[in-house]
Protein backbone atom coordinates (compact mmCIF):
# COMPACT_ATOMS: atom_id res chain seq x y z
CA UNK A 1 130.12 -20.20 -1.44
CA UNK A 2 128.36 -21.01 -4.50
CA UNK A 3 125.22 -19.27 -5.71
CA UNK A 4 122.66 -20.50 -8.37
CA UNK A 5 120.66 -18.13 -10.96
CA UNK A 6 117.83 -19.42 -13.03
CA UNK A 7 118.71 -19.35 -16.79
CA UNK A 8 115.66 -19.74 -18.71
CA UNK A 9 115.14 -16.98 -21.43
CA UNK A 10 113.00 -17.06 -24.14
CA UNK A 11 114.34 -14.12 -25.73
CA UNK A 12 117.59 -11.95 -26.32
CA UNK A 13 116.49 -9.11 -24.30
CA UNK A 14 115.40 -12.12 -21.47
CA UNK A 15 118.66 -13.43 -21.75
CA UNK A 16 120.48 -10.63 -21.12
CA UNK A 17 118.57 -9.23 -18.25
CA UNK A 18 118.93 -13.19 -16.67
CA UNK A 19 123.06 -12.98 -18.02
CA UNK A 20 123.61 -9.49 -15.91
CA UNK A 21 122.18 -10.79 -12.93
CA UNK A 22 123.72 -14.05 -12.88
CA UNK A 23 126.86 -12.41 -13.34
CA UNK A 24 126.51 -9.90 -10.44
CA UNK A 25 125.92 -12.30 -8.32
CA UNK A 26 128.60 -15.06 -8.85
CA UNK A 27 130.64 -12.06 -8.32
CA UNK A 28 131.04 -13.33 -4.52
CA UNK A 29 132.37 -16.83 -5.87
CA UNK A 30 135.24 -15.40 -7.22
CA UNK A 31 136.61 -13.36 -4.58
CA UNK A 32 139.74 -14.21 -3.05
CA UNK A 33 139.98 -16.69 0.04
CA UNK A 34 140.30 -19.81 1.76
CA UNK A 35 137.50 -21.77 1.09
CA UNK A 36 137.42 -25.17 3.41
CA UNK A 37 137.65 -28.06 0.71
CA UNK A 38 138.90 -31.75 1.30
CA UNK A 39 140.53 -33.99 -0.73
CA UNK A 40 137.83 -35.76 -2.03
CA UNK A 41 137.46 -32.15 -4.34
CA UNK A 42 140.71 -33.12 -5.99
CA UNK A 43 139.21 -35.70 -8.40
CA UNK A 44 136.14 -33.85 -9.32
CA UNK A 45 135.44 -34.07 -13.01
CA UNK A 46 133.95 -30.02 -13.85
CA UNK A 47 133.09 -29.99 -17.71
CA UNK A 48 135.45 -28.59 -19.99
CA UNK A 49 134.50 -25.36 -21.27
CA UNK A 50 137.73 -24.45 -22.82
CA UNK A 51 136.39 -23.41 -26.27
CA UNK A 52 133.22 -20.66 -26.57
CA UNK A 53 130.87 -23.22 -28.14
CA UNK A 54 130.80 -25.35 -25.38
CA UNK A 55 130.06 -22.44 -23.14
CA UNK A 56 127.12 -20.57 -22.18
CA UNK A 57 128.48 -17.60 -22.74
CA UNK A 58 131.12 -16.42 -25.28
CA UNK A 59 134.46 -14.81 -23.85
CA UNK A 60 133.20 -11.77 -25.90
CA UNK A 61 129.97 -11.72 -24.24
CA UNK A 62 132.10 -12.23 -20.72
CA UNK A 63 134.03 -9.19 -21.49
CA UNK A 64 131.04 -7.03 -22.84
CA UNK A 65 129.55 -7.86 -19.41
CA UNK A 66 132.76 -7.31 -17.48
CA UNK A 67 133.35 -4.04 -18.38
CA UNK A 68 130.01 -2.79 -17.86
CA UNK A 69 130.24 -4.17 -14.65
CA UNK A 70 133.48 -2.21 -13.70
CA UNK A 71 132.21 1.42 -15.13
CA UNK A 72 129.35 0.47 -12.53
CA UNK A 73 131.66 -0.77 -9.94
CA UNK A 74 133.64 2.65 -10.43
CA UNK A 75 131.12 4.89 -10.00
CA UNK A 76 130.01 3.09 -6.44
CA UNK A 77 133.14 1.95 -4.64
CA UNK A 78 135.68 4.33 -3.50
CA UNK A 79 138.95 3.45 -5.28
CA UNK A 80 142.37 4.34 -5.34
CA UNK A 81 143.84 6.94 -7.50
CA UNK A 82 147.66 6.29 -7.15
CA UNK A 83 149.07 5.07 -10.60
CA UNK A 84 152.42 4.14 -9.03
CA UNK A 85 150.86 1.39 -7.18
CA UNK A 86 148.50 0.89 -10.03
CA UNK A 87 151.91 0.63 -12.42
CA UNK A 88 153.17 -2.02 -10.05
CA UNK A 89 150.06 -3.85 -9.58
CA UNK A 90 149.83 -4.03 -13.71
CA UNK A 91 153.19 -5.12 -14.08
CA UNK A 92 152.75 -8.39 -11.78
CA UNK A 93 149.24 -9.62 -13.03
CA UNK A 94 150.53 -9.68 -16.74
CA UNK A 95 153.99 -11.07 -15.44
CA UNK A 96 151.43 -13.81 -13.86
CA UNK A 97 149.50 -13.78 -16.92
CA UNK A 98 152.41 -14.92 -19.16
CA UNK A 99 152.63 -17.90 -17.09
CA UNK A 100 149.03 -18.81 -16.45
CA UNK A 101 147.27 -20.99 -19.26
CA UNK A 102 144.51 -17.23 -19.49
CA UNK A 103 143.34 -17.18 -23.23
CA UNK A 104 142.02 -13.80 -23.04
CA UNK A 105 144.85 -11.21 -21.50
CA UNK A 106 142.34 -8.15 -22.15
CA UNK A 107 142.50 -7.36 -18.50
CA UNK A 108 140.89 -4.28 -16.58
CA UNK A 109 142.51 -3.36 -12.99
CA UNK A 110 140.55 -1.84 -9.83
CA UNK A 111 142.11 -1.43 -6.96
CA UNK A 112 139.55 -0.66 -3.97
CA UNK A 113 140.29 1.91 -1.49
CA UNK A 114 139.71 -0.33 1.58
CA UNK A 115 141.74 -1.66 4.66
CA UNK A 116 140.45 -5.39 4.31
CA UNK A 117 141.79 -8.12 2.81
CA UNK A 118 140.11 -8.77 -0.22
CA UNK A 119 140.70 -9.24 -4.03
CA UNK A 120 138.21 -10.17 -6.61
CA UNK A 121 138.14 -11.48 -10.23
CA UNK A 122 135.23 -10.40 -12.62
CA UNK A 123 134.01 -12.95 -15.14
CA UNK A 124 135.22 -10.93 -18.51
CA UNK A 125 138.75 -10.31 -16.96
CA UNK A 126 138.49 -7.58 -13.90
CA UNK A 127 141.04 -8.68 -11.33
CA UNK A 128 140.57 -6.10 -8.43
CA UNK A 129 142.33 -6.25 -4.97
CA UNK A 130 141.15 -4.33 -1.67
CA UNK A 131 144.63 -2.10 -0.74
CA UNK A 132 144.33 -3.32 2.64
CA UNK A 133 145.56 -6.98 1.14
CA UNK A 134 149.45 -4.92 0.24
CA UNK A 135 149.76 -4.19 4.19
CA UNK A 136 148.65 -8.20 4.96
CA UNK A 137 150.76 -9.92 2.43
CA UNK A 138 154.61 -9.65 3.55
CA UNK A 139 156.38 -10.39 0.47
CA UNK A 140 155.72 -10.41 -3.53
CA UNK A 141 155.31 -13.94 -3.51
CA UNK A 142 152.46 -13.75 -0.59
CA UNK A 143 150.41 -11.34 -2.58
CA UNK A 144 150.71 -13.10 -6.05
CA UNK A 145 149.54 -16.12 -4.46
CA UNK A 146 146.36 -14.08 -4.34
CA UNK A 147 146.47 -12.88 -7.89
CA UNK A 148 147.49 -16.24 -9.01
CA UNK A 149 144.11 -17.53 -7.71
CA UNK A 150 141.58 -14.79 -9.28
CA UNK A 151 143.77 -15.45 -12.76
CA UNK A 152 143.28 -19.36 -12.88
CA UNK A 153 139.34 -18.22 -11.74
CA UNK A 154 139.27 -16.71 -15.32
CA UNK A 155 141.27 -18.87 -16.85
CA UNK A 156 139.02 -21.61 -16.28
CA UNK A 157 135.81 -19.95 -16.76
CA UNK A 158 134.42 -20.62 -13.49
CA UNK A 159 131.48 -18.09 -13.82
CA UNK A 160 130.25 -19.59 -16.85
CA UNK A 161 130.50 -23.14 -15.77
CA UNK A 162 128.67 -22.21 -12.23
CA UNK A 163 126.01 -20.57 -14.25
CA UNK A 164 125.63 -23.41 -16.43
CA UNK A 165 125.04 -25.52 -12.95
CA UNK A 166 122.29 -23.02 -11.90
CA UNK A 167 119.93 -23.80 -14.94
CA UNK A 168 119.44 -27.14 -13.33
CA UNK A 169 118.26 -26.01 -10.28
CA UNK A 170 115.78 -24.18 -8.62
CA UNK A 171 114.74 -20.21 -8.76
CA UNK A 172 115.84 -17.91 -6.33
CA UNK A 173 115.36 -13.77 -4.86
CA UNK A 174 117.82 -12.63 -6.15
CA UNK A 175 117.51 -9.00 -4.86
CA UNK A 176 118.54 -9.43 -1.74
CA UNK A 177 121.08 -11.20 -2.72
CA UNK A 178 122.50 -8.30 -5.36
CA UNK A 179 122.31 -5.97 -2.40
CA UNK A 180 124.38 -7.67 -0.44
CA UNK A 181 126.87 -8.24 -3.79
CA UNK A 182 127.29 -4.30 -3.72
CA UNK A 183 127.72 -3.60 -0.53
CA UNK A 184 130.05 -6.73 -0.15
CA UNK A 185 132.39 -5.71 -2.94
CA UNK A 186 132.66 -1.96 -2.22
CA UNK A 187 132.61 -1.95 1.64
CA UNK A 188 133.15 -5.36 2.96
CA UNK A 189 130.74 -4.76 5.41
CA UNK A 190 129.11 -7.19 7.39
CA UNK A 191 125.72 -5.87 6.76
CA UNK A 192 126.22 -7.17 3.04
CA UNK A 193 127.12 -10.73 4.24
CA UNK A 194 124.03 -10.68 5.84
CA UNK A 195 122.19 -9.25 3.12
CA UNK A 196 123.17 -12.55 1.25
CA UNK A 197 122.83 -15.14 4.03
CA UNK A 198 118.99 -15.78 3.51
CA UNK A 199 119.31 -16.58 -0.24
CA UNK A 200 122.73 -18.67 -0.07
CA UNK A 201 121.57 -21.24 2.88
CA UNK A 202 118.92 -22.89 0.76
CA UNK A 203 121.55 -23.44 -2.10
CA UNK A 204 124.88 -23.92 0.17
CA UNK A 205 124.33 -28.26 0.64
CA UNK A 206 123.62 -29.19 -2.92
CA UNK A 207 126.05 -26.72 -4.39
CA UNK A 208 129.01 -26.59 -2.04
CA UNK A 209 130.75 -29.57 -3.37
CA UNK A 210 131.24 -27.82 -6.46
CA UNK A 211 132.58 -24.80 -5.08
CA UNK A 212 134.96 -26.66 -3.28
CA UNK A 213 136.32 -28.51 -6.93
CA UNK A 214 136.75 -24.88 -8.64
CA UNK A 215 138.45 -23.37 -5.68
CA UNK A 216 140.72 -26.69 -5.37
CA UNK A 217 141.34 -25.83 -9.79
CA UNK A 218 142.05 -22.66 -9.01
CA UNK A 219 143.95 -23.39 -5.77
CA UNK A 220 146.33 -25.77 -8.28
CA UNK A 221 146.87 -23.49 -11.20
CA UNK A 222 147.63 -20.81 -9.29
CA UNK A 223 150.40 -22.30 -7.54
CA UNK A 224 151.72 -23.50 -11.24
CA UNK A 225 151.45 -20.01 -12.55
CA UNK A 226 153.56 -18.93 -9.24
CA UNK A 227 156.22 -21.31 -10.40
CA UNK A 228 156.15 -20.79 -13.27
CA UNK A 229 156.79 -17.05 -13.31
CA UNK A 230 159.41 -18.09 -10.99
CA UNK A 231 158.03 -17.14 -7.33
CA UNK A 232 157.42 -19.46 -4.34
CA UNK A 233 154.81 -21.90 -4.51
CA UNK A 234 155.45 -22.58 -0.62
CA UNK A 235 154.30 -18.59 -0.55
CA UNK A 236 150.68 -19.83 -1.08
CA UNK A 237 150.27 -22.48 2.65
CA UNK A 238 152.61 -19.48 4.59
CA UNK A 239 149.92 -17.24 3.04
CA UNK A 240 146.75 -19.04 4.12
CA UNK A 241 148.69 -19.74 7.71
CA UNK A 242 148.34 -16.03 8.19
CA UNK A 243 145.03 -15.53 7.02
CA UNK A 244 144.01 -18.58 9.63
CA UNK A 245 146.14 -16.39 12.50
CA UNK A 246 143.98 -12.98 11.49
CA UNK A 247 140.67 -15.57 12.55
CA UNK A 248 142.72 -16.15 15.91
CA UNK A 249 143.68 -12.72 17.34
CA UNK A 250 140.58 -10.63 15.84
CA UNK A 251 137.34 -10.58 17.46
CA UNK A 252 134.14 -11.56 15.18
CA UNK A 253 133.78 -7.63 13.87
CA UNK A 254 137.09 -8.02 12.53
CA UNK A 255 137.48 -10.92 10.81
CA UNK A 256 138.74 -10.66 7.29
CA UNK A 257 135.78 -10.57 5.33
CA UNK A 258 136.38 -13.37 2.86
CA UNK A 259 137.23 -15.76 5.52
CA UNK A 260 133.49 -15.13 6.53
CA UNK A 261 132.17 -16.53 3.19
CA UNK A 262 135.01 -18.81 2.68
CA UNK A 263 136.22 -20.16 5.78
CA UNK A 264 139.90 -21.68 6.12
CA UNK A 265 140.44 -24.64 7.84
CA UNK A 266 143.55 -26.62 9.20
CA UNK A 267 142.74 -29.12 6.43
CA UNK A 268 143.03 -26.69 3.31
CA UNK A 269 146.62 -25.66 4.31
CA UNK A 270 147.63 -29.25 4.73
CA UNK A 271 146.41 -30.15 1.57
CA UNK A 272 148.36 -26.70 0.10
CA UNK A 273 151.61 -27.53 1.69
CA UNK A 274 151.24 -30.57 -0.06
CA UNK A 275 150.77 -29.20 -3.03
CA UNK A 276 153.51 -26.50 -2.82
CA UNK A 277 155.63 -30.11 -1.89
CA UNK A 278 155.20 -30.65 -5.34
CA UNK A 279 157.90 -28.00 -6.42
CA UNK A 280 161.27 -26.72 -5.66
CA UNK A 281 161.28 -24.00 -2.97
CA UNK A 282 162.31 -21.07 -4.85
CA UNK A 283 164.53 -19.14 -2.74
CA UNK A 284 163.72 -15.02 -3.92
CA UNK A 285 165.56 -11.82 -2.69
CA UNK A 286 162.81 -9.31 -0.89
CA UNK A 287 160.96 -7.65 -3.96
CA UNK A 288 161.97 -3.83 -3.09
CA UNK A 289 159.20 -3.06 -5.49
CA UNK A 290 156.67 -4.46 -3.98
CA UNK A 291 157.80 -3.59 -0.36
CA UNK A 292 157.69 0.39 -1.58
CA UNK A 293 153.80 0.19 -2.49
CA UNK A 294 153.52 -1.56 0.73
CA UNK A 295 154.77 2.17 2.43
CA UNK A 296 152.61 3.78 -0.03
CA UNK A 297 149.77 2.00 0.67
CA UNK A 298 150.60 1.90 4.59
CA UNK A 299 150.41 5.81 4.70
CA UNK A 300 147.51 6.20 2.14
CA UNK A 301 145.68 3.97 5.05
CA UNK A 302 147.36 5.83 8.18
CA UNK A 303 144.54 8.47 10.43
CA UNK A 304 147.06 11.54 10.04
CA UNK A 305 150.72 11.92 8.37
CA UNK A 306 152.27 12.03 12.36
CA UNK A 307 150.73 8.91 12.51
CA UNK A 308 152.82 7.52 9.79
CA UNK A 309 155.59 9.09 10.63
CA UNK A 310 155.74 7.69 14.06
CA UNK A 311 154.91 4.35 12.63
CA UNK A 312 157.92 4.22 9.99
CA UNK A 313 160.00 5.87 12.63
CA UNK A 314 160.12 3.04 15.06
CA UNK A 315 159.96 0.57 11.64
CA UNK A 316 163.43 1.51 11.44
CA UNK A 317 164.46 1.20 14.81
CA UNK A 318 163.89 -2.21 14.45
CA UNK A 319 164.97 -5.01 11.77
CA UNK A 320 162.21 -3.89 8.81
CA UNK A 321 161.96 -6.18 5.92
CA UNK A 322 163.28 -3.78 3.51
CA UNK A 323 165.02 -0.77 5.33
CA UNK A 324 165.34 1.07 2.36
CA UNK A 325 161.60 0.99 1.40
CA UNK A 326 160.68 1.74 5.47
CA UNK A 327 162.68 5.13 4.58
CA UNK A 328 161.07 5.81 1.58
CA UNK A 329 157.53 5.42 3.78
CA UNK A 330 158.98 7.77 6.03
CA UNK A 331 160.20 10.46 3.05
CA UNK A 332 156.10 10.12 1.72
CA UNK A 333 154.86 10.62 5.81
CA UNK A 334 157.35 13.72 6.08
CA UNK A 335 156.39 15.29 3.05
CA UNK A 336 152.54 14.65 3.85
CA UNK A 337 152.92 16.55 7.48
CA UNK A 338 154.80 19.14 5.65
CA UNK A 339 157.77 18.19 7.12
CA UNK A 340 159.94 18.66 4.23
CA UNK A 341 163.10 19.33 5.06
CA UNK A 342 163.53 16.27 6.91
CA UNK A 343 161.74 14.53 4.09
CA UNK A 344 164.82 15.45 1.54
CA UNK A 345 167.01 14.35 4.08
CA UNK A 346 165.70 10.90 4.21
CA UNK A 347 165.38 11.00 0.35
CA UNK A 348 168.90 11.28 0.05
CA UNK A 349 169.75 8.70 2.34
CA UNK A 350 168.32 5.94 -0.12
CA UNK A 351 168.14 7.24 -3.98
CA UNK A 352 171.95 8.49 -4.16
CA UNK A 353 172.76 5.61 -6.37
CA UNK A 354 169.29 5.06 -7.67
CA UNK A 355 168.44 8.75 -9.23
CA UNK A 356 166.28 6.89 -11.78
CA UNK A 357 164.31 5.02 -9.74
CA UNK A 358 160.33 6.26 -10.63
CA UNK A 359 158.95 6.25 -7.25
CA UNK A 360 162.29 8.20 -5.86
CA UNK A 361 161.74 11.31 -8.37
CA UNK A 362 157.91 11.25 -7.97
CA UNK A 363 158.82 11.54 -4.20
CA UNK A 364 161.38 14.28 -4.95
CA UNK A 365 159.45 16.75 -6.82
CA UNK A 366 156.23 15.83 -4.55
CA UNK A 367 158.67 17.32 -2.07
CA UNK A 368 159.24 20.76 -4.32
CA UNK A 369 155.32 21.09 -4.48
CA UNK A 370 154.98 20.84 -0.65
CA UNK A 371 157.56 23.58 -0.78
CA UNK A 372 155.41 25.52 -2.79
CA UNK A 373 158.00 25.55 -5.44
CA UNK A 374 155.72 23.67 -8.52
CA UNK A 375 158.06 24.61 -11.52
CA UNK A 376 161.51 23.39 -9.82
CA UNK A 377 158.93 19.88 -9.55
CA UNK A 378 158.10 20.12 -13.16
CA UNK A 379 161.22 20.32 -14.41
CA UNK A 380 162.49 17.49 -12.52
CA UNK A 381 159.39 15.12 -13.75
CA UNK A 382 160.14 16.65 -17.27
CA UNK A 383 163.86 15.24 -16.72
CA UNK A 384 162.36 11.90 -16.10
CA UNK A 385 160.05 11.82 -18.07
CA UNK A 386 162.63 12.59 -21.12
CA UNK A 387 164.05 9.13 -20.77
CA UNK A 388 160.70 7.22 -20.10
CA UNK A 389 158.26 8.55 -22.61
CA UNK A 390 154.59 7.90 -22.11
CA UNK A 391 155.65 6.24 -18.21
CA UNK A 392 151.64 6.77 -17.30
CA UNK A 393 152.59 7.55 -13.14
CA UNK A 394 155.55 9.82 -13.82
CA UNK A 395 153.21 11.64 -16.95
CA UNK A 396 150.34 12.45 -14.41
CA UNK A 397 152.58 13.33 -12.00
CA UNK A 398 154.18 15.62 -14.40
CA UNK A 399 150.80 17.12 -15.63
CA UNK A 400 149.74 17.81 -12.15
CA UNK A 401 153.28 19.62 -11.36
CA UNK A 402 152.42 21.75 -14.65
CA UNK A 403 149.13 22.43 -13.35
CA UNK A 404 150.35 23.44 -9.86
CA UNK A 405 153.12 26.25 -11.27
CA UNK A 406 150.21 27.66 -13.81
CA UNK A 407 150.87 26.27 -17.34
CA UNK A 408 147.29 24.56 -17.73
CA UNK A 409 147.88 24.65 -21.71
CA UNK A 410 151.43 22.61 -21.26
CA UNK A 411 149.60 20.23 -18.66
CA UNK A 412 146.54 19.94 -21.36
CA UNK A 413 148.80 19.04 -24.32
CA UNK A 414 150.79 16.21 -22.15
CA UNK A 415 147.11 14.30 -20.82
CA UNK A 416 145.83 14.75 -24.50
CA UNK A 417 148.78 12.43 -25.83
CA UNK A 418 148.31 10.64 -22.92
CA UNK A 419 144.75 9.69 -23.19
CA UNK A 420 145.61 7.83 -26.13
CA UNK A 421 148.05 5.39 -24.62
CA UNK A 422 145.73 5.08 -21.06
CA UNK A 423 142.48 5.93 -22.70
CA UNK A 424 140.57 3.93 -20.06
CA UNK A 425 141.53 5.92 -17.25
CA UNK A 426 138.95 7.93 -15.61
CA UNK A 427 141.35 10.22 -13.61
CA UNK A 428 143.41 11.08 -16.43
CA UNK A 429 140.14 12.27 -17.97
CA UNK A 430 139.36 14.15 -14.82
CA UNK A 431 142.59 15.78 -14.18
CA UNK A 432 142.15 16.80 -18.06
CA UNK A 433 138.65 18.25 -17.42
CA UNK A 434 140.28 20.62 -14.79
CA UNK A 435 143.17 21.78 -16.87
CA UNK A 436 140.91 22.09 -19.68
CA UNK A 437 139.09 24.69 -17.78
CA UNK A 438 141.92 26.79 -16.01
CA UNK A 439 143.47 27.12 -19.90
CA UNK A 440 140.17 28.41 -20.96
CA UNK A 441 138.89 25.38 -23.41
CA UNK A 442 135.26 24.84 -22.14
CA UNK A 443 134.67 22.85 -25.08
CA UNK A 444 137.41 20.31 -24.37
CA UNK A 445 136.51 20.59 -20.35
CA UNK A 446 133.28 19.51 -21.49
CA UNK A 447 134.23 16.47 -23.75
CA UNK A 448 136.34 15.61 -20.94
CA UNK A 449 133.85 15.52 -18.30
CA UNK A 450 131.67 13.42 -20.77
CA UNK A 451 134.58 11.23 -21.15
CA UNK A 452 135.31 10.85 -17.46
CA UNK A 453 131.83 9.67 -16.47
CA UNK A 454 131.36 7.17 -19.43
CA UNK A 455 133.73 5.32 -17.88
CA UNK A 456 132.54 5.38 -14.75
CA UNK A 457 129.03 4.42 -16.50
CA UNK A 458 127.21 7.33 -15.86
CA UNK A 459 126.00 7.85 -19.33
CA UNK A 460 122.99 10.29 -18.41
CA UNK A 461 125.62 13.18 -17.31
CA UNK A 462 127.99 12.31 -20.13
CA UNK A 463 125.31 13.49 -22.57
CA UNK A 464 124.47 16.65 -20.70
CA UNK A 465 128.37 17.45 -20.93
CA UNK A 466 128.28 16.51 -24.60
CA UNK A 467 125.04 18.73 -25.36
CA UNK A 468 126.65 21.34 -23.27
CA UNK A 469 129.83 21.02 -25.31
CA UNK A 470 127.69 21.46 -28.51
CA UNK A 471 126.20 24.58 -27.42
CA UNK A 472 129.61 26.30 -27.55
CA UNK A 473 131.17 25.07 -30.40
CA UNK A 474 129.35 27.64 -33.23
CA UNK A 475 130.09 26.47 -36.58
CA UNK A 476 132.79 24.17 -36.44
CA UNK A 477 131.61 21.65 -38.46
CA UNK A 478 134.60 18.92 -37.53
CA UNK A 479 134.07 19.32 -33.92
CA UNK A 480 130.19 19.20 -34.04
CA UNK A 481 130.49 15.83 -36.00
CA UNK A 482 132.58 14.55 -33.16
CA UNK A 483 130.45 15.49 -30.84
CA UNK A 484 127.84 13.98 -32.18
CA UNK A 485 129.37 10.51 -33.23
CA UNK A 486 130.25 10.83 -29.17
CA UNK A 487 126.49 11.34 -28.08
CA UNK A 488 125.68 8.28 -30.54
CA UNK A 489 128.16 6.25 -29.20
CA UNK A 490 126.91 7.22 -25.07
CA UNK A 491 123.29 6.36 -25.88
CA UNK A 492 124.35 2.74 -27.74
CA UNK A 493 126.28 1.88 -24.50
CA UNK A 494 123.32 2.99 -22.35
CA UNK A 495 120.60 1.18 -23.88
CA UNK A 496 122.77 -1.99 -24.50
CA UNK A 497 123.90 -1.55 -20.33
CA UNK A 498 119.57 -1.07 -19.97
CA UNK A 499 118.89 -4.19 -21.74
CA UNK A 500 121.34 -6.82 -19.64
């Protein structure tokens, strides 16, 4: 699916307001799927745009628009607030990264709160997956055949070179059409495909051949990035064999929601096997990593805790793909129903010889907590944490034990250092705010609030926290110059997000 925007301004402000809404809506032809191509796409010469003069847009001017994008994004979709998974998830795209031929490695992570199989890549380097897409993919290599896609989307520019094709042809309504972007990208429902439908079958013919040459790029570097990084190429044609199955034993409702804008055919998974033919099949042990956020995720997505339980339960009376990570889905589903004792039980079944293992203490002293016993979890995360300074899941895990057994100033001076090695996370910020408060600093809980919904983009209550904030402080001149360098800074970034 290709969509064209009309690019002529006559002015900076023009531009900009033209840029924005181009970008928002080629948002849709970068999310991940299985668009029907032929081979004919493999020979299609797309213009290089490899260098920032030859582009329409700079990469600065990609990632000025990308992250105003995501602090809009955040403040709409429901997300995921889990920075185990989002540790993992980190740790694979800049593995992939290193082995992709991406100039730019500035890269911002979402990760969307939402049982379908999705992912996304934002021109200006977003890469954000649906958490539905860990319970589809079966192994590591399955899921970075995903990633692997979105990264070569970047890597080639793809948004700028589509918007480049758009100022050749003809005007569109684009409101509709942004609509159905947001609704799309946060809910994957199938009122926002038809929000778009209108608007994208007048451009579909004259545009689709196109589409089909980036996907077909991005369908080839992606599979060199996976070998590269040493994972299975083959991963990607097994991978699009499933997605075709989902289109086989799901009724329309239920399709996967990027096969509806992209559909798979026979034909694109012959011409991927062919490609994968290309390389050695790498033969890879089960990623135990990636097979524990798949538990995480699978009881983050379960109705009730029983429900998990009984799920992971009968995992293991069959042949799982990683027993050990089907018990540690278990120990989380125990622990959620309050079931803790058997929880510990199961714990020690798998982390005897793996004590250091992050996601195994986490689980441990998230057991203590459900016991009610918050300092015996501190000090185990504190433990931990000793030999792993600045770990971002096992610090806010830590801070949120402190929190829980009543030493809100201890839990406030471990997020401050924090926030400035993850300054870009808004639930460290949160989680700050409410320390903040139960230690008494309304100033800080203030600042922190501000800081919190800046990046979320709401830059109209971060001054009202700021000017609240200033209020209290008196005559501290330091602070009050802070502050104040703060509120400048929230009203550039809202007038420069009001002019795009």
């Amino acid at each position: 699916m290709l969509i064209a925007v009309p690019l002529t301004p006559t002015s900076s402000a023009a531009r900009k307001a033209i840029a924005l809404s181009a970008f928002l809506t080629c948002l849709m032809i970068l999310v991940v799927a299985s668009p029907t191509t032929d081979g004919a796409t493999e020979g299609l010469k797309i213009p290089n745009l490899g260098s920032t003069s030859t582009s329409l847009f700079s990469a600065e001017y990609e990632h000025e628009l990308g992250r105003n994008w995501l602090k809009a994004f955040r403040r709409q979709a429901p997300l995921i607030n889990d920075p185990v998974l989002y540790s993992y998830l980190e740790s694979l795209v800049f593995e992939l990264i290193t082995h992709s031929e991406l100039q730019d490695r500035r890269i911002e992570l979402v990760i969307v709160d939402n049982p379908n199989i999705n992912a996304f890549a934002v021109p200006g380097g977003i890469i954000g997956v649906h958490n539905g897409l860990f319970k589809y993919a079966q192994t590591e290599d399955e899921f970075a055949t995903v990633i692997a896609h979105e990264i070569a989307h970047l890597s080639q520019r793809h948004f700028s070179r589509r918007v480049e094709l758009a100022q050749k042809q003809s005007p569109i309504n684009i409101a509709g059409l942004l609509a159905g972007v947001l609704l799309a990208a946060t809910a994957g429902t199938d009122a926002g495909m038809a929000a778009m439908t209108a608007t994208q079958a007048a451009l579909q013919d004259q545009q689709l051949r196109y589409s089909r040459g980036n996907e077909a790029e991005a369908d080839r570097l992606g599979m060199r990035t996976l070998y590269q990084a040493g994972m299975d190429p083959h991963a990607a044609p097994a991978m699009f064999e499933r997605m075709l199955a989902a289109t086989r034993y799901s009724s329309g409702s239920r399709i996967p929601e990027f096969l509806r804008s992209h559909p798979l055919s026979e034909r694109r998974i012959a011409d991927t096997r062919n490609r994968a033919m290309q390389y050695p099949k790498q033969i890879r042990p089960i990623s135990l990593d990636y097979q524990l956020m798949r538990a995480r995720v699978t009881n983050h997505l379960a109705s009730t805790p029983e429900e998990a339980v009984a799920y992971f339960r009968g995992l293991l009376e069959g042949t799982p793909k990683s027993r050990e990570a089907a018990t540690y889905g278990l120990v989380l589903a125990l622990t959620a129903a309050s079931r803790t004792g058997e929880a510990a039980l199961a714990l020690d079944d798998i982390w005897s010889d793996k004590s250091d293992r992050i996601e195994y203490v986490i689980a441990d002293a998230d057991i203590a907590l459900a016991q009610g016993n918050a300092q015996l979890a501190s000090d185990k995360l504190r433990k931990r944490l000793s030999l792993s300074p600045g770990n971002h899941p096992l610090t806010m895990a830590y801070a949120h034990a402190l929190q829980q057994s009543g030493n809100a100033y201890l839990a406030e001076e471990v997020l401050l250092a924090q926030s400035q090695r993850q300054s870009n996370d808004p639930n460290l910020w949160y989680l700050l705010a409410e320390v903040q408060g139960l230690s008494g600093n309304i100033v800080g809980l203030h600042r922190s609030r501000a800081e919190y919904f800046i990046k979320v983009g709401n830059f109209d209550a971060a001054k009202r926290q700021l000017d609240y904030a200033l209020q209290l402080i008196g005559n501290d001149f330091t602070t009050s110059s802070q502050i104040h360098e703060r509120l400048n800074d929230v009203l550039t970034m809202r007038a420069a997000l009001e002019q795009q």
